[in-house]
C-alpha atoms as a PDB file:
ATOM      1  CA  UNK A   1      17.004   7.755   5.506  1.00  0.00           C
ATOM      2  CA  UNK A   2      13.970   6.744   3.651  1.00  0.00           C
ATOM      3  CA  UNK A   3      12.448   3.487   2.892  1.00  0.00           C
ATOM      4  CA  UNK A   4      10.193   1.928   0.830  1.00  0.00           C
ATOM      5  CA  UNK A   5       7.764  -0.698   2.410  1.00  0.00           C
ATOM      6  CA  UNK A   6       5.855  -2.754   0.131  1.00  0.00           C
ATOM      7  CA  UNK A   7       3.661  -6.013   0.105  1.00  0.00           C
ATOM      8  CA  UNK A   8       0.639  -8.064  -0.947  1.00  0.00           C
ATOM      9  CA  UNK A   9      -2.474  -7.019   0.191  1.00  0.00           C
ATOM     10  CA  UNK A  10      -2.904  -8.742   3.792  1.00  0.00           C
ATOM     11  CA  UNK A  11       0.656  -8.845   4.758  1.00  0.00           C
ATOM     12  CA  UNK A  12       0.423  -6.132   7.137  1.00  0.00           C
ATOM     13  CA  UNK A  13       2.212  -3.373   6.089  1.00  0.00           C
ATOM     14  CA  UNK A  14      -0.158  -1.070   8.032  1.00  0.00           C
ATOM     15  CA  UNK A  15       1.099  -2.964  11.007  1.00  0.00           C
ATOM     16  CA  UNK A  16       4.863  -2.692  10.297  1.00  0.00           C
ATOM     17  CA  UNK A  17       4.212   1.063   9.569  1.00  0.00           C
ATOM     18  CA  UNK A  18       2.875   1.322  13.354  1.00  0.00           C
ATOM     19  CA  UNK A  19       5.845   0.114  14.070  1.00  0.00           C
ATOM     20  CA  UNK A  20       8.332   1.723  12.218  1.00  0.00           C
ATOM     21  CA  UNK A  21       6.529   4.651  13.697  1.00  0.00           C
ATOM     22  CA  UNK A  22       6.781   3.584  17.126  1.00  0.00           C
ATOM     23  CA  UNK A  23      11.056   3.650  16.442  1.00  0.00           C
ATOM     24  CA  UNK A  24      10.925   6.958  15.354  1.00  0.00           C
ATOM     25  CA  UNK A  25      10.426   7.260  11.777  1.00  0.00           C
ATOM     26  CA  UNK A  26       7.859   9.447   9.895  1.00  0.00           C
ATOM     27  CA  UNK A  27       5.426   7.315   7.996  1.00  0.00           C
ATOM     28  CA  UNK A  28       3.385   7.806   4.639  1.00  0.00           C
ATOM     29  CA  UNK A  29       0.947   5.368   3.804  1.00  0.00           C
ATOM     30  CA  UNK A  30      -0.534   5.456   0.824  1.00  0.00           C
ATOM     31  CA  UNK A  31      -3.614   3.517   0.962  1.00  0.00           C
ATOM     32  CA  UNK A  32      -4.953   6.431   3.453  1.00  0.00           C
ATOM     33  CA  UNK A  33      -3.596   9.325   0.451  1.00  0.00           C
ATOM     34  CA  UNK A  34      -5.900   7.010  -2.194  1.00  0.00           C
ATOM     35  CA  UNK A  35      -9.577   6.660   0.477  1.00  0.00           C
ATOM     36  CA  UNK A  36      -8.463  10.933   0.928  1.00  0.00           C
ATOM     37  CA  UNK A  37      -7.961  11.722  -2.474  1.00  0.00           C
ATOM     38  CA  UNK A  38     -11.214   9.513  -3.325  1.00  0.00           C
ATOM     39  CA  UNK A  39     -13.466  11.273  -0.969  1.00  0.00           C
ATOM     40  CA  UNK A  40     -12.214  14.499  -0.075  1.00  0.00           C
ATOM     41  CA  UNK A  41     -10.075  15.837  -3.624  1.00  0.00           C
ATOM     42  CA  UNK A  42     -12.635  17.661  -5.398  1.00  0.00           C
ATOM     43  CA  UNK A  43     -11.490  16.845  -8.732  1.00  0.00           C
ATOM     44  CA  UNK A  44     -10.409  13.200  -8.183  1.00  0.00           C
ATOM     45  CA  UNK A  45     -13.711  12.534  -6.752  1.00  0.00           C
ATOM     46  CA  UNK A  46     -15.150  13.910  -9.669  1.00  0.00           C
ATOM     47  CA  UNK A  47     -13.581  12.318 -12.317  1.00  0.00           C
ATOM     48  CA  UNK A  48     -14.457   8.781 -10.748  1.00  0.00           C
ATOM     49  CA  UNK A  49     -17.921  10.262 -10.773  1.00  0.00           C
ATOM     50  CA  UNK A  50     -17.994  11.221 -14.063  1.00  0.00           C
ATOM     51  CA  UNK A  51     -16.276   7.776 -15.345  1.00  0.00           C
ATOM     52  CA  UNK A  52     -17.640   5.147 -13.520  1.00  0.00           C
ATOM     53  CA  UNK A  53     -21.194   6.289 -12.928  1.00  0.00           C
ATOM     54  CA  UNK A  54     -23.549   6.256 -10.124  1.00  0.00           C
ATOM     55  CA  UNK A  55     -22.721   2.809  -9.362  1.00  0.00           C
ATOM     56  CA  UNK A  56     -20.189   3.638  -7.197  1.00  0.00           C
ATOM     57  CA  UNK A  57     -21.746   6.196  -5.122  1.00  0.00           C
ATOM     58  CA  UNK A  58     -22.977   6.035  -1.396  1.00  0.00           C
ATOM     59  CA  UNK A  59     -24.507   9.384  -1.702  1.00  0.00           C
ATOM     60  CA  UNK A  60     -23.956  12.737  -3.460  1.00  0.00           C
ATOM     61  CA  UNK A  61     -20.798  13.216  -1.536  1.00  0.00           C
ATOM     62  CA  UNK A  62     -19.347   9.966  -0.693  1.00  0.00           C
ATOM     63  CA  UNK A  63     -18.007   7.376  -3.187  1.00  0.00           C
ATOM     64  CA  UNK A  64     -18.501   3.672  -1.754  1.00  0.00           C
ATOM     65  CA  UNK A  65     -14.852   3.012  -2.293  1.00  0.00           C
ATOM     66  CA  UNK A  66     -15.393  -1.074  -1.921  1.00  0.00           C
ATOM     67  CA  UNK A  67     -18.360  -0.962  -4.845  1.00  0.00           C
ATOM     68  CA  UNK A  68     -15.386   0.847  -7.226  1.00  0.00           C
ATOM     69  CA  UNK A  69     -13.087  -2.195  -6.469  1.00  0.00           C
ATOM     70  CA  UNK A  70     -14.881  -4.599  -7.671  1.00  0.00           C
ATOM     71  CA  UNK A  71     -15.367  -3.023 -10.805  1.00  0.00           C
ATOM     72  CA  UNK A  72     -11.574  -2.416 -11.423  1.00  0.00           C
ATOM     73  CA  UNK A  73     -10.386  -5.482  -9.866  1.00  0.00           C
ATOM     74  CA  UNK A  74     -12.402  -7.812 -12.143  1.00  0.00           C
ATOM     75  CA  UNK A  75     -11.425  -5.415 -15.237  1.00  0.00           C
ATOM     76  CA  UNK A  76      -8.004  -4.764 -16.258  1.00  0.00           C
ATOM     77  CA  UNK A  77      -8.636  -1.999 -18.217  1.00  0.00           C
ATOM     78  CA  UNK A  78     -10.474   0.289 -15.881  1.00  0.00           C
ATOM     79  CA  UNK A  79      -7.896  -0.594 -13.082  1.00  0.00           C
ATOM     80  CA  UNK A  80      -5.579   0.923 -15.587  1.00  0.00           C
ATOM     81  CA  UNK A  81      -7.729   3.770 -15.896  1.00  0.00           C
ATOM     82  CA  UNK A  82      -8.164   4.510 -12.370  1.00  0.00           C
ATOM     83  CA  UNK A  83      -4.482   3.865 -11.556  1.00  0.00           C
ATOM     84  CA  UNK A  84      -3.319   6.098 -14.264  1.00  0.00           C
ATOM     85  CA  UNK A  85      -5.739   9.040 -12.460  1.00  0.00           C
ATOM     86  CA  UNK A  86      -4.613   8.425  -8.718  1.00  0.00           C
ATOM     87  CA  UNK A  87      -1.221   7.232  -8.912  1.00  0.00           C
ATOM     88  CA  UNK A  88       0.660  10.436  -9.838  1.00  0.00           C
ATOM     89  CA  UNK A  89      -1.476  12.645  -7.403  1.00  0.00           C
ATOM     90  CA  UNK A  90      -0.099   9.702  -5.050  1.00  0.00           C
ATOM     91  CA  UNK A  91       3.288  10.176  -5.728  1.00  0.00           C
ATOM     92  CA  UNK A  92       2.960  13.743  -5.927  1.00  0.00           C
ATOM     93  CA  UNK A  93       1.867  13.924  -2.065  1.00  0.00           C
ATOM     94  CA  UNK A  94       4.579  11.578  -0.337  1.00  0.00           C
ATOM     95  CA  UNK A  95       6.955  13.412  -3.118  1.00  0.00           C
ATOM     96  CA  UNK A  96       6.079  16.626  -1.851  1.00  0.00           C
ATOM     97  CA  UNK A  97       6.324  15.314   2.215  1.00  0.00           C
ATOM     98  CA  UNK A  98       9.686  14.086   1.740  1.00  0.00           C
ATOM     99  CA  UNK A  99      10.820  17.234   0.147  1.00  0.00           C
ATOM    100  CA  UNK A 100       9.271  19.320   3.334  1.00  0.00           C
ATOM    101  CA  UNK A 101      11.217  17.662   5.727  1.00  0.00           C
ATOM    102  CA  UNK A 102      14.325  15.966   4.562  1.00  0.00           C
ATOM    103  CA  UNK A 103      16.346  15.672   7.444  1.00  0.00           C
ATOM    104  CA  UNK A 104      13.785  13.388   8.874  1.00  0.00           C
ATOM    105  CA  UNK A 105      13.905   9.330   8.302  1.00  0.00           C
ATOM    106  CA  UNK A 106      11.114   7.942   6.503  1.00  0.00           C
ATOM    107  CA  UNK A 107       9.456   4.599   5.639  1.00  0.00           C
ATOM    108  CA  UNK A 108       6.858   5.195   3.509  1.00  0.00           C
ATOM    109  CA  UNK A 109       4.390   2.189   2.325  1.00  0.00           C
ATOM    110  CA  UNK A 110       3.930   1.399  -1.034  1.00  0.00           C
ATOM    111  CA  UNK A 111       2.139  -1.458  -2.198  1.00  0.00           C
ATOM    112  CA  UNK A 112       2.774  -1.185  -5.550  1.00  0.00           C
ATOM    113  CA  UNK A 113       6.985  -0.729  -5.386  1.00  0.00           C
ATOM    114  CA  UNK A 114       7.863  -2.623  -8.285  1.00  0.00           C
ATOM    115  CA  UNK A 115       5.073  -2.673 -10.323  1.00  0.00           C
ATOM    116  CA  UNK A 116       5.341   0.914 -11.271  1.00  0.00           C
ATOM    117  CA  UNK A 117       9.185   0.953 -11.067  1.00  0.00           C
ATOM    118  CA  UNK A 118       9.778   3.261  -8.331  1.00  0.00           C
ATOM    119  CA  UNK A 119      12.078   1.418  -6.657  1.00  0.00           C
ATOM    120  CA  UNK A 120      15.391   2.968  -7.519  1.00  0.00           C
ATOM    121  CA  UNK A 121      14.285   6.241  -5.607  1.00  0.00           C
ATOM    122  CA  UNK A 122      14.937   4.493  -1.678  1.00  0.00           C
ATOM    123  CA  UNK A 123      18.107   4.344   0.407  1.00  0.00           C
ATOM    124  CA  UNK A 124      16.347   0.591   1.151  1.00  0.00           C
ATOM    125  CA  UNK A 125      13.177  -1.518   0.167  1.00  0.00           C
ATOM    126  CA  UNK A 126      11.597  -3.635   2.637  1.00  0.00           C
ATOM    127  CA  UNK A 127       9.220  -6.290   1.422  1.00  0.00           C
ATOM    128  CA  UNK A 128       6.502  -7.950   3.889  1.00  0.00           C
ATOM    129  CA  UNK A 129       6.130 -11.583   2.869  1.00  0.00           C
ATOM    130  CA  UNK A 130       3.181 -13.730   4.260  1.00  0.00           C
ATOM    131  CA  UNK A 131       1.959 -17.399   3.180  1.00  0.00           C
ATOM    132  CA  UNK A 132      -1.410 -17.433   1.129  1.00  0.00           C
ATOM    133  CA  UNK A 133      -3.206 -19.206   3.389  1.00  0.00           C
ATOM    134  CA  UNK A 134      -2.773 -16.290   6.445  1.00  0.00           C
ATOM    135  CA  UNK A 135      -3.133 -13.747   3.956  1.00  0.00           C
ATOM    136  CA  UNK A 136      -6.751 -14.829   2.847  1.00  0.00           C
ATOM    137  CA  UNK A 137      -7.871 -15.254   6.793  1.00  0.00           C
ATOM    138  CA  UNK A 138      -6.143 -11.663   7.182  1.00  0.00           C
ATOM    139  CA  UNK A 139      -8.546 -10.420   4.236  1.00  0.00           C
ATOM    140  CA  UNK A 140     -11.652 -12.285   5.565  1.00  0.00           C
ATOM    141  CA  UNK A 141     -11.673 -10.550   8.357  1.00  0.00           C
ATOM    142  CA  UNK A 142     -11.337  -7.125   6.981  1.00  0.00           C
ATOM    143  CA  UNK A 143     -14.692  -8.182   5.264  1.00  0.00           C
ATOM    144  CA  UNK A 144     -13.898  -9.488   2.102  1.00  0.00           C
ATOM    145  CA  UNK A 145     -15.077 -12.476   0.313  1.00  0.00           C
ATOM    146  CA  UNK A 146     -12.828 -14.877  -0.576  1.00  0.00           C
ATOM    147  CA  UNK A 147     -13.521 -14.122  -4.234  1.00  0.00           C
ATOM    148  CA  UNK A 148     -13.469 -10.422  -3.639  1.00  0.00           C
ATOM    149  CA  UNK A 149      -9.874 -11.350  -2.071  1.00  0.00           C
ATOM    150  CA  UNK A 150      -8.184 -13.398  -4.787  1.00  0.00           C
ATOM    151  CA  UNK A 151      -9.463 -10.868  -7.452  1.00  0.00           C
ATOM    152  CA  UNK A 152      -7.132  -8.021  -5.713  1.00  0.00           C
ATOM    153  CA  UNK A 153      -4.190 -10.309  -5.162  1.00  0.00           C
ATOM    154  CA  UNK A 154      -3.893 -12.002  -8.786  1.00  0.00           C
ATOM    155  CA  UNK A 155      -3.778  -8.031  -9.889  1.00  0.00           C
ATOM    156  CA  UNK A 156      -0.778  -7.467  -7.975  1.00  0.00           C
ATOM    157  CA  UNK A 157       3.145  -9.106  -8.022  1.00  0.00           C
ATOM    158  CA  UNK A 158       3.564 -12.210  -6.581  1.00  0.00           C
ATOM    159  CA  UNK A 159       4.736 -12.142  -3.174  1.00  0.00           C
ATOM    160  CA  UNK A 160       7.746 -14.124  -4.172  1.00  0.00           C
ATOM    161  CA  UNK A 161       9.188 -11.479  -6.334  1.00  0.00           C
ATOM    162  CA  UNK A 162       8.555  -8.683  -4.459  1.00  0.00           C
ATOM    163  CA  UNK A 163      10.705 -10.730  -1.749  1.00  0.00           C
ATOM    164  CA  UNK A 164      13.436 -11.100  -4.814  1.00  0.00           C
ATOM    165  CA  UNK A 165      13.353  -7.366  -5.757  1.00  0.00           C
ATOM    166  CA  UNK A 166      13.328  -6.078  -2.353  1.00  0.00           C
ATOM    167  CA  UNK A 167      16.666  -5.293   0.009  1.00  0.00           C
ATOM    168  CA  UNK A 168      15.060  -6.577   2.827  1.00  0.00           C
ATOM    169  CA  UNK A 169      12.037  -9.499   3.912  1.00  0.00           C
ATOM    170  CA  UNK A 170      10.390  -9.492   6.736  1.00  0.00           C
ATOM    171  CA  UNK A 171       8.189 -12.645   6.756  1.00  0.00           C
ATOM    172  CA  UNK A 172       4.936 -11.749   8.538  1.00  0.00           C
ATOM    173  CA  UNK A 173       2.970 -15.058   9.386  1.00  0.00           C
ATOM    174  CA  UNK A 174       3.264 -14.747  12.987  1.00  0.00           C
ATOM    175  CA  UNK A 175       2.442 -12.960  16.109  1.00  0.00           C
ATOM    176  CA  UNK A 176       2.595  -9.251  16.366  1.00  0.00           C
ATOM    177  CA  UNK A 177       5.898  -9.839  18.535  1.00  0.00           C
ATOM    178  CA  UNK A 178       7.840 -11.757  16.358  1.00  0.00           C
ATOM    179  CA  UNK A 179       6.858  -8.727  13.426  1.00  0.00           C
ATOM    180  CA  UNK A 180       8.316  -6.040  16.155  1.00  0.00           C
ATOM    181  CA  UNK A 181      11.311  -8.126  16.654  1.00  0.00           C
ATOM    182  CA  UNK A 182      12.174  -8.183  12.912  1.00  0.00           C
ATOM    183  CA  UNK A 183      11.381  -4.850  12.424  1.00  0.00           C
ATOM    184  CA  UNK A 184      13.873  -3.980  15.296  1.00  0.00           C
ATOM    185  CA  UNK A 185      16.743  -5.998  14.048  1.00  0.00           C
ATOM    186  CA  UNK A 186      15.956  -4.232  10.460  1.00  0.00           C
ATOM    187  CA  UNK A 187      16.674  -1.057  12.284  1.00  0.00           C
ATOM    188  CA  UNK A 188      19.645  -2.006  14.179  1.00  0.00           C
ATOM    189  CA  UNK A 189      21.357  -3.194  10.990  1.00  0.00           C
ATOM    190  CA  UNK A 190      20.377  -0.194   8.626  1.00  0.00           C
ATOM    191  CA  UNK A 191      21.683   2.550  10.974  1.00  0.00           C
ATOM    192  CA  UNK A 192      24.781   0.171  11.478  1.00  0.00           C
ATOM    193  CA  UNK A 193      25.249   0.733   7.436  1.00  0.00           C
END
């Protein structure tokens, strides 16, 4: 089986992919594949280098991965840009996992599901929905302003649709419980199927 797991940025799909793990499903996410292709691909980290300057460099080595989001989240057309280098070598590696070990079930987290159409490819998409006001104190305390915050969030779908598109919504504004109990009921009735 393999799912897609999607969601705004603070709805805790990192969370739900703990769990998912926790029942027994392999798990991709692909905000880790993005920070590893940004700091340890060669050739990725390269091209960033070469495009966006020193600017967003913490040293020789290391790219200071929340200095590049600002720039691409307050410019459309660089967020293009930087999409249209990382998100096939994204696909390419969860592609490329699946492929290794189909017999195994899979939920694999991607935030941007329906924005790039990918969608279609799942046995089942799972959307994580949480109210604005949660997901802002969610982002605070990762460490981002609150401007630094709504820049990210008015570049992706609303919440709302992605809850429309998806097969399944978990809504995610409560305790860690009541998100295992969900996720366990979502279980229950896919194998059923």
């Amino acid at each position: 089986m393999r799912i897609a797991l999607t969601g705004t940025l603070g709805s805790g799909k990192s969370t739900a992919l703990s769990i998912f793990t926790e029942h027994g499903f392999s798990t991709i996410d692909c905000d880790s594949i993005v920070k590893e292709l940004i700091n340890s691909d060669l050739p990725t980290g390269q091209s960033l280098k070469d495009h966006f300057g020193k600017e967003i460099c913490k040293s020789e080595d290391l790219i200071d991965t929340r200095a590049l989001a600002d720039i691409v989240f307050n410019n459309p057309e660089e967020l293009k840009w930087l999409e249209a280098l990382l998100h096939p070598k994204v696909r390419s590696v969860w592609t490329s996992q699946l492929e290794e070990h189909p017999d195994q079930d899979w939920v694999v987290e991607i935030p941007l599901l329906f924005e790039n159409h990918l969608e279609d490819t799942w046995d089942h998409t799972v959307c994580l929905l949480t109210n604005d006001k949660i997901q802002l104190e969610r982002l605070e305390a990762k460490g981002y302003t609150l401007e630094q915050a709504q820049a990210r969030i008015k570049q992706q779908m609303p919440s709302e649709e992605k809850a429309a598109r998806a097969d399944f919504v978990i809504t995610n504004n409560g305790s860690l419980d009541a998100l295992k109990e969900q996720i366990i009921i979502l279980i229950n009735s896919i194998i059923k199927h």
